[in-house]
N, C-alpha and C. Protein backbone atom coordinates (compact mmCIF):
# COMPACT_ATOMS: atom_id res chain seq x y z
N UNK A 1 93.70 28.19 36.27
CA UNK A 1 93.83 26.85 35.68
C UNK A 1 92.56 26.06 35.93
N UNK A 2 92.09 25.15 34.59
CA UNK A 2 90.74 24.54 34.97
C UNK A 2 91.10 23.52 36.08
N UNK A 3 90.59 23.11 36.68
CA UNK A 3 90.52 21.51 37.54
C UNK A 3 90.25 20.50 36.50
N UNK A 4 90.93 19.24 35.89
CA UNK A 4 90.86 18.29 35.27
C UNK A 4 89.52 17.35 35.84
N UNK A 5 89.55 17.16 36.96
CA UNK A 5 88.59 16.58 36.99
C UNK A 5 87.42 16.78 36.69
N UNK A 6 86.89 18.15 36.99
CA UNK A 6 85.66 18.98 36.69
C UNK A 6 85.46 18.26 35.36
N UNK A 7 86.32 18.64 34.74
CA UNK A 7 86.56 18.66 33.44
C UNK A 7 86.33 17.06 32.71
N UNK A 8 86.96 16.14 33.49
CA UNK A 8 86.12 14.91 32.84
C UNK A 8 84.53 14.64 33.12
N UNK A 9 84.26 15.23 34.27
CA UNK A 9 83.40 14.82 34.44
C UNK A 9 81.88 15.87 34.23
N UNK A 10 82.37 16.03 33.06
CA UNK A 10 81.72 17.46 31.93
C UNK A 10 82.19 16.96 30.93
N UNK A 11 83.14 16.10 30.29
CA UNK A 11 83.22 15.56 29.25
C UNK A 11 82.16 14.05 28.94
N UNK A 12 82.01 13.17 29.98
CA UNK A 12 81.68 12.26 29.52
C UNK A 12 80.13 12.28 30.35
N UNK A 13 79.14 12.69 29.53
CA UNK A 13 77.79 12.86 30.29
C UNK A 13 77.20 11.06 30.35
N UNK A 14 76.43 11.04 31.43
CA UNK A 14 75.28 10.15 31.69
C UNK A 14 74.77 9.51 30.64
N UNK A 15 74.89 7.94 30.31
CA UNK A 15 73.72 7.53 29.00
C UNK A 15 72.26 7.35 29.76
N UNK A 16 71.71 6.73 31.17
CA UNK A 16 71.12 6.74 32.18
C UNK A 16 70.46 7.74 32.75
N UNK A 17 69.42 8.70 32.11
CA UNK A 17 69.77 9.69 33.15
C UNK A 17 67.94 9.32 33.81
N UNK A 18 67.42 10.31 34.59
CA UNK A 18 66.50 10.93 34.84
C UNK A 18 64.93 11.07 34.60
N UNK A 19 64.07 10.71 35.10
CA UNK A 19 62.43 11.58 34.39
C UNK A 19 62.14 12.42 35.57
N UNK A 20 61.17 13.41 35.29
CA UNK A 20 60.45 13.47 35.69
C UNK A 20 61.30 14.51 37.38
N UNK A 21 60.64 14.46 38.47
CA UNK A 21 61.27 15.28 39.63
C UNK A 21 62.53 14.71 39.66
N UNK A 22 62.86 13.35 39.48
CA UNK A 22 64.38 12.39 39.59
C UNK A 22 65.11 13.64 38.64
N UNK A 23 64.91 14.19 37.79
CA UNK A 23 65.33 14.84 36.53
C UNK A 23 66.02 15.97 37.45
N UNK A 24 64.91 16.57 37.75
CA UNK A 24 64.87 18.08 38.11
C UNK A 24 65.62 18.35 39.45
N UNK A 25 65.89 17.03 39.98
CA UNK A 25 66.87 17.10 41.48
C UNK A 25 67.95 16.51 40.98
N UNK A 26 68.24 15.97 39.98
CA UNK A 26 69.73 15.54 39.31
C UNK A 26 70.31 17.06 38.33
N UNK A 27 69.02 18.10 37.82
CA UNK A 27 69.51 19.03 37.43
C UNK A 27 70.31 19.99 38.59
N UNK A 28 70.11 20.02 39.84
CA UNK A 28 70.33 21.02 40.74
C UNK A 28 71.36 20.32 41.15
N UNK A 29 71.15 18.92 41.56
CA UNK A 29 72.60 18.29 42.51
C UNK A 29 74.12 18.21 41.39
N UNK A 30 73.91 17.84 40.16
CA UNK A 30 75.10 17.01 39.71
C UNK A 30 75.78 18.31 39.01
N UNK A 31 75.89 19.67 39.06
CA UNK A 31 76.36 20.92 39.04
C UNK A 31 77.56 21.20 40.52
N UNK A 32 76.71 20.93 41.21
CA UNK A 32 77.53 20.57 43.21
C UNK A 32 78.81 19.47 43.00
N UNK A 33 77.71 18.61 42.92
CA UNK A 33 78.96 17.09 42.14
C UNK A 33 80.20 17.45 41.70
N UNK A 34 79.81 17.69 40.17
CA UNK A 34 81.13 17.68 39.56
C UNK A 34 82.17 19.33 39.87
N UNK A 35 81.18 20.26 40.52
CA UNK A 35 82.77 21.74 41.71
C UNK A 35 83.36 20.48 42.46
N UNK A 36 82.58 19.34 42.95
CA UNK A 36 82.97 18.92 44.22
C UNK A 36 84.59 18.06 43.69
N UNK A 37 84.21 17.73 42.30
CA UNK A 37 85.28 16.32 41.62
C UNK A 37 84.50 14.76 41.77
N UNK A 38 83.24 14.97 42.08
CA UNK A 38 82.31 13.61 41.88
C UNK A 38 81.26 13.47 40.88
N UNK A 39 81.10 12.69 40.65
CA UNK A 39 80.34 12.00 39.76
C UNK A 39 78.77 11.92 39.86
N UNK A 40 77.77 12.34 39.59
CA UNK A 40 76.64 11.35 39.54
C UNK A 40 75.93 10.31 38.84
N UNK A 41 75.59 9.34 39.54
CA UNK A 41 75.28 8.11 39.17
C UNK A 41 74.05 8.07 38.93
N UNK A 42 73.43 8.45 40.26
CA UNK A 42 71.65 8.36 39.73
C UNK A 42 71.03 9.14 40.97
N UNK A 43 70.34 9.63 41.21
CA UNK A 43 69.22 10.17 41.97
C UNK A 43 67.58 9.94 42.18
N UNK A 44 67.31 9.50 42.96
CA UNK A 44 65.76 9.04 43.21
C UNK A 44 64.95 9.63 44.29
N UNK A 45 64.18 9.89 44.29
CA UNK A 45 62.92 10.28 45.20
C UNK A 45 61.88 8.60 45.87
N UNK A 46 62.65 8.18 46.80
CA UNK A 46 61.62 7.05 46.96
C UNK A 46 60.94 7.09 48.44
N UNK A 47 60.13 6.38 48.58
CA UNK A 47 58.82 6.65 49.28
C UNK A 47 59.00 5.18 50.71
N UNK A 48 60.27 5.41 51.52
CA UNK A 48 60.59 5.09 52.42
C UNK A 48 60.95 5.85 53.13
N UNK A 49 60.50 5.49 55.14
CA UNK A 49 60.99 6.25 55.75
C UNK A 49 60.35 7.25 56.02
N UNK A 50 59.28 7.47 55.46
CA UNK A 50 58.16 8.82 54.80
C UNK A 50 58.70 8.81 53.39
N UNK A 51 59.68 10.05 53.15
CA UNK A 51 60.04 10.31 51.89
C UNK A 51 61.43 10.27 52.04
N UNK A 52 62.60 9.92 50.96
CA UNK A 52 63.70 9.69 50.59
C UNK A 52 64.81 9.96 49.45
N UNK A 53 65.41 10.79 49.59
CA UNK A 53 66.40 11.66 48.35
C UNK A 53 67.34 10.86 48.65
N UNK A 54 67.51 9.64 47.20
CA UNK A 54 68.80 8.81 47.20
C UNK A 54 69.46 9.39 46.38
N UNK A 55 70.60 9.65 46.79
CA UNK A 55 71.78 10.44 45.76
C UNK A 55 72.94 9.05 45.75
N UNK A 56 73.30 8.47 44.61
CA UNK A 56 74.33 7.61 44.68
C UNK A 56 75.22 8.43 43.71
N UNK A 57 76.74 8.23 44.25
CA UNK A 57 78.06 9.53 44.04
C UNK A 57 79.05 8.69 44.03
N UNK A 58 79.66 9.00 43.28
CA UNK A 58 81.74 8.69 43.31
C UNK A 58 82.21 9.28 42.96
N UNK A 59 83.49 9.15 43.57
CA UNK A 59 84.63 10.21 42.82
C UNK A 59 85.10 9.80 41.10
N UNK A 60 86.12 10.52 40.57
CA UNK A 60 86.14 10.13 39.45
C UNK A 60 86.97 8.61 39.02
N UNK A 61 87.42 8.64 40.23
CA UNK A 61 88.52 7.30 39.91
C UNK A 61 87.67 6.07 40.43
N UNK A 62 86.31 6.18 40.40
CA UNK A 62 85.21 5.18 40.91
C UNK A 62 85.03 4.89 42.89
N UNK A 63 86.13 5.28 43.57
CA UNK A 63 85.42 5.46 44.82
C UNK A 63 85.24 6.17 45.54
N UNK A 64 84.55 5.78 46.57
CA UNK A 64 83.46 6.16 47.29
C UNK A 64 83.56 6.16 49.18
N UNK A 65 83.76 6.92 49.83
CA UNK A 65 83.74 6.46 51.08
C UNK A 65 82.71 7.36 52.26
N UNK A 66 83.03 7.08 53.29
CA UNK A 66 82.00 7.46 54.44
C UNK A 66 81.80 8.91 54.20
N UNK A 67 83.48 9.80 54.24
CA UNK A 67 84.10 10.80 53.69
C UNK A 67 83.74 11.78 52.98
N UNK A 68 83.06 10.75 51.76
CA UNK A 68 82.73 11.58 50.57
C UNK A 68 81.30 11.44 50.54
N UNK A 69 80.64 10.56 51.14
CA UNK A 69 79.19 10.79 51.29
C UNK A 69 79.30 11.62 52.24
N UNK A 70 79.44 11.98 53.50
CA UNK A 70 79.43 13.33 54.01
C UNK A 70 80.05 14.97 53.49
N UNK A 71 80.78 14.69 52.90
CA UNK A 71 80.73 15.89 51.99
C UNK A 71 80.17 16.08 50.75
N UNK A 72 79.21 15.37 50.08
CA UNK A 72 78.49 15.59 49.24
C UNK A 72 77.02 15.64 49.77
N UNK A 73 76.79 15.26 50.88
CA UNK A 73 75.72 15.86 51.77
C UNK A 73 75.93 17.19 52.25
N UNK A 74 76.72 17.72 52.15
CA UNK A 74 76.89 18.77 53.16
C UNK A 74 76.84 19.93 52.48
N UNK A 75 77.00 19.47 51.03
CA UNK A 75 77.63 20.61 49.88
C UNK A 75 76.20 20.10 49.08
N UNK A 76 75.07 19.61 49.10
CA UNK A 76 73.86 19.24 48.50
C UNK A 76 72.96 19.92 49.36
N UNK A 77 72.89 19.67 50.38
CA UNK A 77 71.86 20.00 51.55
C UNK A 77 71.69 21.71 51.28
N UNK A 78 72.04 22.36 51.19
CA UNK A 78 72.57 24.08 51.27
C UNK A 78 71.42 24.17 49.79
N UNK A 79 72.04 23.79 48.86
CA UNK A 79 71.61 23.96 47.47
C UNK A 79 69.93 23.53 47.74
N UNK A 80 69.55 22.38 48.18
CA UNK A 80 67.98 21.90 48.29
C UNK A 80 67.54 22.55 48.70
N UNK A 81 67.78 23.39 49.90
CA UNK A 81 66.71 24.17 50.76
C UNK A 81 66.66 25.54 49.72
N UNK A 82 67.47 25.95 48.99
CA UNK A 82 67.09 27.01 48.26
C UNK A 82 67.00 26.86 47.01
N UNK A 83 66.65 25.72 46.27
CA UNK A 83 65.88 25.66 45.51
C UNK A 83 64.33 24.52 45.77
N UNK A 84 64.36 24.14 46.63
CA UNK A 84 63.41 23.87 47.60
C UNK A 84 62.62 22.86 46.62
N UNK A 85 62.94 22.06 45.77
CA UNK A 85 62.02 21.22 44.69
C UNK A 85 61.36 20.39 45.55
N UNK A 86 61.23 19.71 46.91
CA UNK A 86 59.89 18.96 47.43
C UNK A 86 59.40 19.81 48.61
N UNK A 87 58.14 19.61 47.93
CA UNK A 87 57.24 20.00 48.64
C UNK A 87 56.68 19.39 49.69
N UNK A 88 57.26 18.48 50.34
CA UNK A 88 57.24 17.85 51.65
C UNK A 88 58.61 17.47 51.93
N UNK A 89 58.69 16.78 53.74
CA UNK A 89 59.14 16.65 54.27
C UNK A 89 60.21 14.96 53.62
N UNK A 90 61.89 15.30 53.90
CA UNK A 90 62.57 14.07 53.46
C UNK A 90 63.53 13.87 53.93
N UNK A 91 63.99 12.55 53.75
CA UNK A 91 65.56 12.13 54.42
C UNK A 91 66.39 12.25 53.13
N UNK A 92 67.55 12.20 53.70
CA UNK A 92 68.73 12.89 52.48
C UNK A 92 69.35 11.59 52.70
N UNK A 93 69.88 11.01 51.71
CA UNK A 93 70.66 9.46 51.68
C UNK A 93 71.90 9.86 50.41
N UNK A 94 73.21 10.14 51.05
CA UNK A 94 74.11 9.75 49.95
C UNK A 94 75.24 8.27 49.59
N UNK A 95 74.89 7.93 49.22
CA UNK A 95 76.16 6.60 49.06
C UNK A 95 76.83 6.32 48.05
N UNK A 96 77.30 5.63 48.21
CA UNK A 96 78.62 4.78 46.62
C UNK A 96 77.25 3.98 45.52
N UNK A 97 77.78 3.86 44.74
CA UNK A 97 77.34 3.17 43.77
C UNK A 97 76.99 1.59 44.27
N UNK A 98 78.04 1.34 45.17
CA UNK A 98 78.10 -0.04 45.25
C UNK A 98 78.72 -0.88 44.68
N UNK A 99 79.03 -2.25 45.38
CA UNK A 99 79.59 -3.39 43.59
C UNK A 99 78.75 -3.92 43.18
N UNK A 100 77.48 -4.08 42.69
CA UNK A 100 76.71 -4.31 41.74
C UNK A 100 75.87 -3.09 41.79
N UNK A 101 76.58 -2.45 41.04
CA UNK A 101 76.43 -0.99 40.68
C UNK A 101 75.63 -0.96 39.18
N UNK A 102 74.80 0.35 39.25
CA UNK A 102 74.35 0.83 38.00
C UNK A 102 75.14 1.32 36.63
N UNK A 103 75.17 1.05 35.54
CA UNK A 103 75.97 1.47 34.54
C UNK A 103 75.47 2.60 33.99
N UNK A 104 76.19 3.66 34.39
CA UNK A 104 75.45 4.80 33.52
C UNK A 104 76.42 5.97 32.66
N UNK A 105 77.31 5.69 32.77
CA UNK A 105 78.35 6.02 31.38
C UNK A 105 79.57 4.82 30.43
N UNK A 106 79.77 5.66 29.37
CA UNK A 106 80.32 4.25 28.85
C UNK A 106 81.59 4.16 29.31
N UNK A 107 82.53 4.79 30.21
CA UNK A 107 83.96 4.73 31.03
C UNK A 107 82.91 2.87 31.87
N UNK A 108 81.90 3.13 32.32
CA UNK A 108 81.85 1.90 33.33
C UNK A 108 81.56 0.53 32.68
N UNK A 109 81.51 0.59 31.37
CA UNK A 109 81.33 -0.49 30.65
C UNK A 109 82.92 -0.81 30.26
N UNK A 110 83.32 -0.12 30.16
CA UNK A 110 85.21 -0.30 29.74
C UNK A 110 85.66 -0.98 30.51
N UNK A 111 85.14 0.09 31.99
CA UNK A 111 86.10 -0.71 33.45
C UNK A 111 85.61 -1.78 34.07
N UNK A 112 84.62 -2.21 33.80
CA UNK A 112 84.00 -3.59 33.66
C UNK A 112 83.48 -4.81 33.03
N UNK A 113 84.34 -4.07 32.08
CA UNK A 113 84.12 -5.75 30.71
C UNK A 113 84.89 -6.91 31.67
N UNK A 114 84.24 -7.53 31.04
CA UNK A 114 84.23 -9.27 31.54
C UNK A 114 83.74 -9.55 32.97
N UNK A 115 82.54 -8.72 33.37
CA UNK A 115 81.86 -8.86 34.30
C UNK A 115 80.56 -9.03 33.64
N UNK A 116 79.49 -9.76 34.76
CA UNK A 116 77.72 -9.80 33.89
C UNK A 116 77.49 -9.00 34.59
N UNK A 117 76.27 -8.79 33.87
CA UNK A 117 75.70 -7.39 33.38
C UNK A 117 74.31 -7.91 33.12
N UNK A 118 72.92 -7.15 33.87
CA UNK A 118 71.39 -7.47 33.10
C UNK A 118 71.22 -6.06 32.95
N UNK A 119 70.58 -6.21 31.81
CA UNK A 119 70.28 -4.78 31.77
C UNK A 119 69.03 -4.67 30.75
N UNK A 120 68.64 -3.61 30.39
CA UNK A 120 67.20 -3.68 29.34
C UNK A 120 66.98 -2.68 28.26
N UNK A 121 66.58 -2.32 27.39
CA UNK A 121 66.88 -1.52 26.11
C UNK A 121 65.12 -0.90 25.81
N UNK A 122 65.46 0.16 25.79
CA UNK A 122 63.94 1.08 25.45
C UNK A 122 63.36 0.82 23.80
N UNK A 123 64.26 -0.08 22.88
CA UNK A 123 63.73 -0.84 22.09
C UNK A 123 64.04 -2.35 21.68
N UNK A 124 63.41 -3.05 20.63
CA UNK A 124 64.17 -4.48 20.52
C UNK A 124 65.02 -4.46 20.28
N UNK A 125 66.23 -5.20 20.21
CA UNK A 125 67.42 -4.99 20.20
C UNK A 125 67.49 -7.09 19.52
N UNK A 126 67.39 -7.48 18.77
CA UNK A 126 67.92 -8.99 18.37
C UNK A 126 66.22 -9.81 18.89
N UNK A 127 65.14 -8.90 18.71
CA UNK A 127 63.64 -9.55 19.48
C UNK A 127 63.79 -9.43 21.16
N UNK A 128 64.68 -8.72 21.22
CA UNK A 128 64.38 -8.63 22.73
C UNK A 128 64.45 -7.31 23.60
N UNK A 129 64.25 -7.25 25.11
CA UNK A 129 64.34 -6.16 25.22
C UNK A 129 65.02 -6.39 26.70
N UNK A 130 65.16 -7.29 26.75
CA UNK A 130 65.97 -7.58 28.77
C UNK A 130 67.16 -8.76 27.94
N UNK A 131 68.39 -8.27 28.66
CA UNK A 131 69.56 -9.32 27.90
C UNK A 131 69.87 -9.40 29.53
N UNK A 132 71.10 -10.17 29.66
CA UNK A 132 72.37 -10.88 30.73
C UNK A 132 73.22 -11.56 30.49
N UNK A 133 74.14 -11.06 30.54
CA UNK A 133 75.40 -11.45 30.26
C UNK A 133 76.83 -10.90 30.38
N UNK A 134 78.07 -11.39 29.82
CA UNK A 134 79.00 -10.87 30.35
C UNK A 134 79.74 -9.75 29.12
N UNK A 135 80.29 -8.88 29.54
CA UNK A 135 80.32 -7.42 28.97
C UNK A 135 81.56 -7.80 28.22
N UNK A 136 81.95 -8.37 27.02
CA UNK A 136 83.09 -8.71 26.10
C UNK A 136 83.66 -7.66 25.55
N UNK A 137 83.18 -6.67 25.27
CA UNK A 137 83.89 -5.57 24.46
C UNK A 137 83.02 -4.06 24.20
N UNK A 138 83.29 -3.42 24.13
CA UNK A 138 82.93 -2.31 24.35
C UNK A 138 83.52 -0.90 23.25
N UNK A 139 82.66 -0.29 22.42
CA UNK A 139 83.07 0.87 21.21
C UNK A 139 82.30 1.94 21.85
N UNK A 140 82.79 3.05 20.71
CA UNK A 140 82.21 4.28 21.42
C UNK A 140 80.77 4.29 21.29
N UNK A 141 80.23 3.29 20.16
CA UNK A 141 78.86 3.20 19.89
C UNK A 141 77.73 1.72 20.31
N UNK A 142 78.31 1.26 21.75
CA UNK A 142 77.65 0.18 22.50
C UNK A 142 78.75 -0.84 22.92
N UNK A 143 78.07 -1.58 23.28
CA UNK A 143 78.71 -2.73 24.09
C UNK A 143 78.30 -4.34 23.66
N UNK A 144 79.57 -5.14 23.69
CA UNK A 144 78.77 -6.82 23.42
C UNK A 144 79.12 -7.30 24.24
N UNK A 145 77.47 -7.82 24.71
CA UNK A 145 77.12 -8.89 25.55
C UNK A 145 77.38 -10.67 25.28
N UNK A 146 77.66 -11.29 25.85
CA UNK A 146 78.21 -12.46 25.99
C UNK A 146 76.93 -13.39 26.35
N UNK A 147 75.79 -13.85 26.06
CA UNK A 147 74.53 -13.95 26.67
C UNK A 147 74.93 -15.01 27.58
N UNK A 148 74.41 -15.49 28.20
CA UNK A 148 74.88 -16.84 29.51
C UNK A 148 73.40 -17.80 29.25
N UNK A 149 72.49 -16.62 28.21
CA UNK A 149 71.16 -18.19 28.19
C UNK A 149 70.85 -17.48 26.73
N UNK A 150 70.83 -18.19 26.25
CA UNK A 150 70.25 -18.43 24.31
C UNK A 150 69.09 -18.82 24.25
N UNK A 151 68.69 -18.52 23.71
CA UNK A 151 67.30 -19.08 23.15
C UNK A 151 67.60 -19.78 21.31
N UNK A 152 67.08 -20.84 20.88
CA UNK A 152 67.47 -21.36 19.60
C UNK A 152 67.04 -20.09 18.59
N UNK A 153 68.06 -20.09 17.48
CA UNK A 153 68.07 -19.46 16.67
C UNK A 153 68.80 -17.87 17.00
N UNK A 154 69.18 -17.73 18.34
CA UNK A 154 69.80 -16.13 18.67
C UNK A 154 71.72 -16.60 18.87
N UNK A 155 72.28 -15.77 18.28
CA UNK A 155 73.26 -15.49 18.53
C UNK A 155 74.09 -15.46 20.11
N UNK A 156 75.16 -15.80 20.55
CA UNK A 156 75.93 -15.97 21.62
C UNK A 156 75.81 -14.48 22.06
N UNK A 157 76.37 -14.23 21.15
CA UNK A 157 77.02 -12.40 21.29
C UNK A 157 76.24 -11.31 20.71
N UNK A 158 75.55 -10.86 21.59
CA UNK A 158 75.05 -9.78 20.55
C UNK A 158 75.32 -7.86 20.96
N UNK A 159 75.24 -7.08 19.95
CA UNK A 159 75.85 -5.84 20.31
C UNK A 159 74.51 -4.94 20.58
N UNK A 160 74.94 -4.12 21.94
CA UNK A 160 73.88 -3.33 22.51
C UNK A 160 74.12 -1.60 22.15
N UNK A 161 73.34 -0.81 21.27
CA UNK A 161 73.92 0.55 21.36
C UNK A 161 73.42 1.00 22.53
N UNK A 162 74.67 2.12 22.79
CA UNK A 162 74.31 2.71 23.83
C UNK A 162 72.89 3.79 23.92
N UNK A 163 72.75 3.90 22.82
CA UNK A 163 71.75 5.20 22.53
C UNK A 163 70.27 4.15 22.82
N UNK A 164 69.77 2.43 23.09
CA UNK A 164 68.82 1.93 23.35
C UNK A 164 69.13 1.68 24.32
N UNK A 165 69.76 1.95 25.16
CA UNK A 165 69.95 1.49 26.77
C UNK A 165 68.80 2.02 27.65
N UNK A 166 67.87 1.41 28.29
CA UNK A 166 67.13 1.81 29.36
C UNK A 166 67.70 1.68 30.76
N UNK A 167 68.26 1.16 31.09
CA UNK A 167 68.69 0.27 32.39
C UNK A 167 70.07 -0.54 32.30
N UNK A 168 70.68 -0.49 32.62
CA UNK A 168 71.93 -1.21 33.31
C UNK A 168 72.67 -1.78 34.81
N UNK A 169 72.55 -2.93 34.96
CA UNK A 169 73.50 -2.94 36.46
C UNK A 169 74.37 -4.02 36.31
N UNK A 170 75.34 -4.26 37.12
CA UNK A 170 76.22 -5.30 37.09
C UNK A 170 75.66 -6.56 37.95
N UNK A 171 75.86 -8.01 37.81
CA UNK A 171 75.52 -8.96 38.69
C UNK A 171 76.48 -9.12 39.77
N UNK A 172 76.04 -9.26 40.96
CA UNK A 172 77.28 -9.92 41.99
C UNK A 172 77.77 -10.95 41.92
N UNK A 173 78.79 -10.77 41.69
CA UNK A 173 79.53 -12.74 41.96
C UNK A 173 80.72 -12.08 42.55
N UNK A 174 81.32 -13.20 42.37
CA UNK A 174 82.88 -13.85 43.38
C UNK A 174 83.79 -12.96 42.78
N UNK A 175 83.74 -12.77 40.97
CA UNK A 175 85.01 -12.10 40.54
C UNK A 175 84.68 -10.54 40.98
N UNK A 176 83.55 -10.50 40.92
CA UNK A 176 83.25 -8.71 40.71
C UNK A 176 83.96 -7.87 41.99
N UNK A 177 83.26 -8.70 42.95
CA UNK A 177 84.15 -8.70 44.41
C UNK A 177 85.68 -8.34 45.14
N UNK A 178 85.87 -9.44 44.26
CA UNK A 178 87.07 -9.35 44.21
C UNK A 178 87.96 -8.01 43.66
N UNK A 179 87.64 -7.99 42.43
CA UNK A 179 87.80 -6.86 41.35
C UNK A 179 87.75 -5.67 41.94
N UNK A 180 86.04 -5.21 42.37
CA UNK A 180 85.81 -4.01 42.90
C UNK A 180 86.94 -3.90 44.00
N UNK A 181 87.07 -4.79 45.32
CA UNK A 181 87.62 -4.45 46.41
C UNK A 181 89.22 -4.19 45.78
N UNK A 182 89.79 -4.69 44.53
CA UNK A 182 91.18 -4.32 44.01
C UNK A 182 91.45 -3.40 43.49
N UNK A 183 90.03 -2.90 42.62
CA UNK A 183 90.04 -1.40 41.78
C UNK A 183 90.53 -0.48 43.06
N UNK A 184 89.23 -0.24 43.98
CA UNK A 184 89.17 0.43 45.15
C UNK A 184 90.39 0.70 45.80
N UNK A 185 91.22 -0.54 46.28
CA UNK A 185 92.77 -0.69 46.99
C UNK A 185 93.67 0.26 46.15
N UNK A 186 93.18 0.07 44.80
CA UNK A 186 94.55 0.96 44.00
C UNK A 186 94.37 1.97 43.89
N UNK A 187 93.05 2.30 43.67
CA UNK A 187 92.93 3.83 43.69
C UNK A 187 92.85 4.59 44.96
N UNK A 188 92.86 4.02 46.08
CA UNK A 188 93.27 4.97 47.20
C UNK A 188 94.80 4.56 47.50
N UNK A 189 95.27 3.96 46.77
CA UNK A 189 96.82 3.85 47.09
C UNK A 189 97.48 5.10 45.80
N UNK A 190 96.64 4.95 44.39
CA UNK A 190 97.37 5.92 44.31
C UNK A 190 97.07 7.27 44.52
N UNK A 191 95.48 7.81 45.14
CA UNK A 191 95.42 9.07 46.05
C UNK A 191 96.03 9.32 47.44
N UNK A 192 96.86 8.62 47.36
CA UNK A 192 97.64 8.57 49.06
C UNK A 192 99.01 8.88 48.55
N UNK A 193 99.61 8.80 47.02
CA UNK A 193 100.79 8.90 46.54
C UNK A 193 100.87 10.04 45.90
N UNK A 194 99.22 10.33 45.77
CA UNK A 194 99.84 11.91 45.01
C UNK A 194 99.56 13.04 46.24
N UNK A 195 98.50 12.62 47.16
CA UNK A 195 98.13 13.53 48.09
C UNK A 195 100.38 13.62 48.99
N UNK A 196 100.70 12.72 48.92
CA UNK A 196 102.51 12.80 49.64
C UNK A 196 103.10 13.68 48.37
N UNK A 197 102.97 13.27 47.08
CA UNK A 197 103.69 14.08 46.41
C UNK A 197 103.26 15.84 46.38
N UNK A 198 102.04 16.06 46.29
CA UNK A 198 101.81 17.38 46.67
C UNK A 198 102.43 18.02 47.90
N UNK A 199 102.14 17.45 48.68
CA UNK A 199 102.86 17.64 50.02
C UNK A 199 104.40 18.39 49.84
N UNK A 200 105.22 17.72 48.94
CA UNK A 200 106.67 17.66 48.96
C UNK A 200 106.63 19.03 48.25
N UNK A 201 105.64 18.96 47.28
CA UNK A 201 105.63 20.58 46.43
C UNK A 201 106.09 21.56 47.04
């Protein structure tokens, strides 16, 4: 029998992804990921610390804990050393997304409409190329933004395809907070209800 999760998370690929070595260590890790039932978000090579492999991960139901960054270190680490892509010395960093998290499939624009959002587009998009605002609605072919600052003559609302997306993240405020810490509560309440119902199996 397949694993469902695998399985979504092989259905709905990355709009966000990769250049360059970021590419080529998201090709090796997010294979690990989704045997594991997690997600990847983004992967970076940054130049703290000496050198630094940021892996940001969630599960499929969006969280994230101490838990699961240690087992997606543990089940990554094995794979790096034998395909060995840096050629120097690095620290391994896995974490959550966070709540002002990166948007990098369109499930996170769904589960976060009516939150703001800055984000930036690899072409013009309405004369522009950096928007902010709050995430009103969402199709399989982009998202509308709610702008929070106009400029005369531009529209309130304008629609972003997903296929010009360069960049996405969410803003922090009070509701998001809130929100995230409620998403989070439910979804380990209901992995605590099925992990008892298996049990009873």
């Amino acid at each position: 029998m397949s694993d469902p999760t695998k399985a979504e998370n092989e259905i709905e690929p990355r709009l966000i992804t990769e250049t360059g070595l970021d590419q080529r260590l998201a090709d090796i890790i997010e294979p690990v990921l989704i045997d594991l039932g997690y997600r990847l978000v983004r992967v970076r090579m940054l130049n703290q610390n000496g050198a630094t492999m940021q892996i940001m991960a969630e599960r499929n139901d969006g969280t994230m804990d101490v838990e699961g960054c240690e087992e997606v270190s543990m089940a990554v680490s094995p794979v790096l050393d034998v395909e060995d892509p840096i050629d120097k010395e690095y620290h391994l960093e896995v974490s959550s997304p966070g709540i002002d998290r990166p948007m990098v499939r369109k499930s996170d624009f769904v589960r976060w409409q009516g939150h703001l959002l800055k984000c930036e587009t690899s072409i013009m998009v309405g004369n522009r190329k950096r928007f902010r605002g709050k995430i009103v609605a969402t199709d399989a072919d982009g998202f509308t933004l709610e702008r929070d600052q106009v400029s005369e003559g531009e529209e309130q609302n304008i629609v972003i395809p997903f296929t010009a997306l360069a960049d996405a993240k969410l803003i922090l405020t009070d509701d998001l907070i809130r929100d995230a810490l409620r998403a989070d509560k439910l979804a380990k309440a209901e992995a605590a209800n099925q992990n008892e119902a298996e049990d009873e199996e």
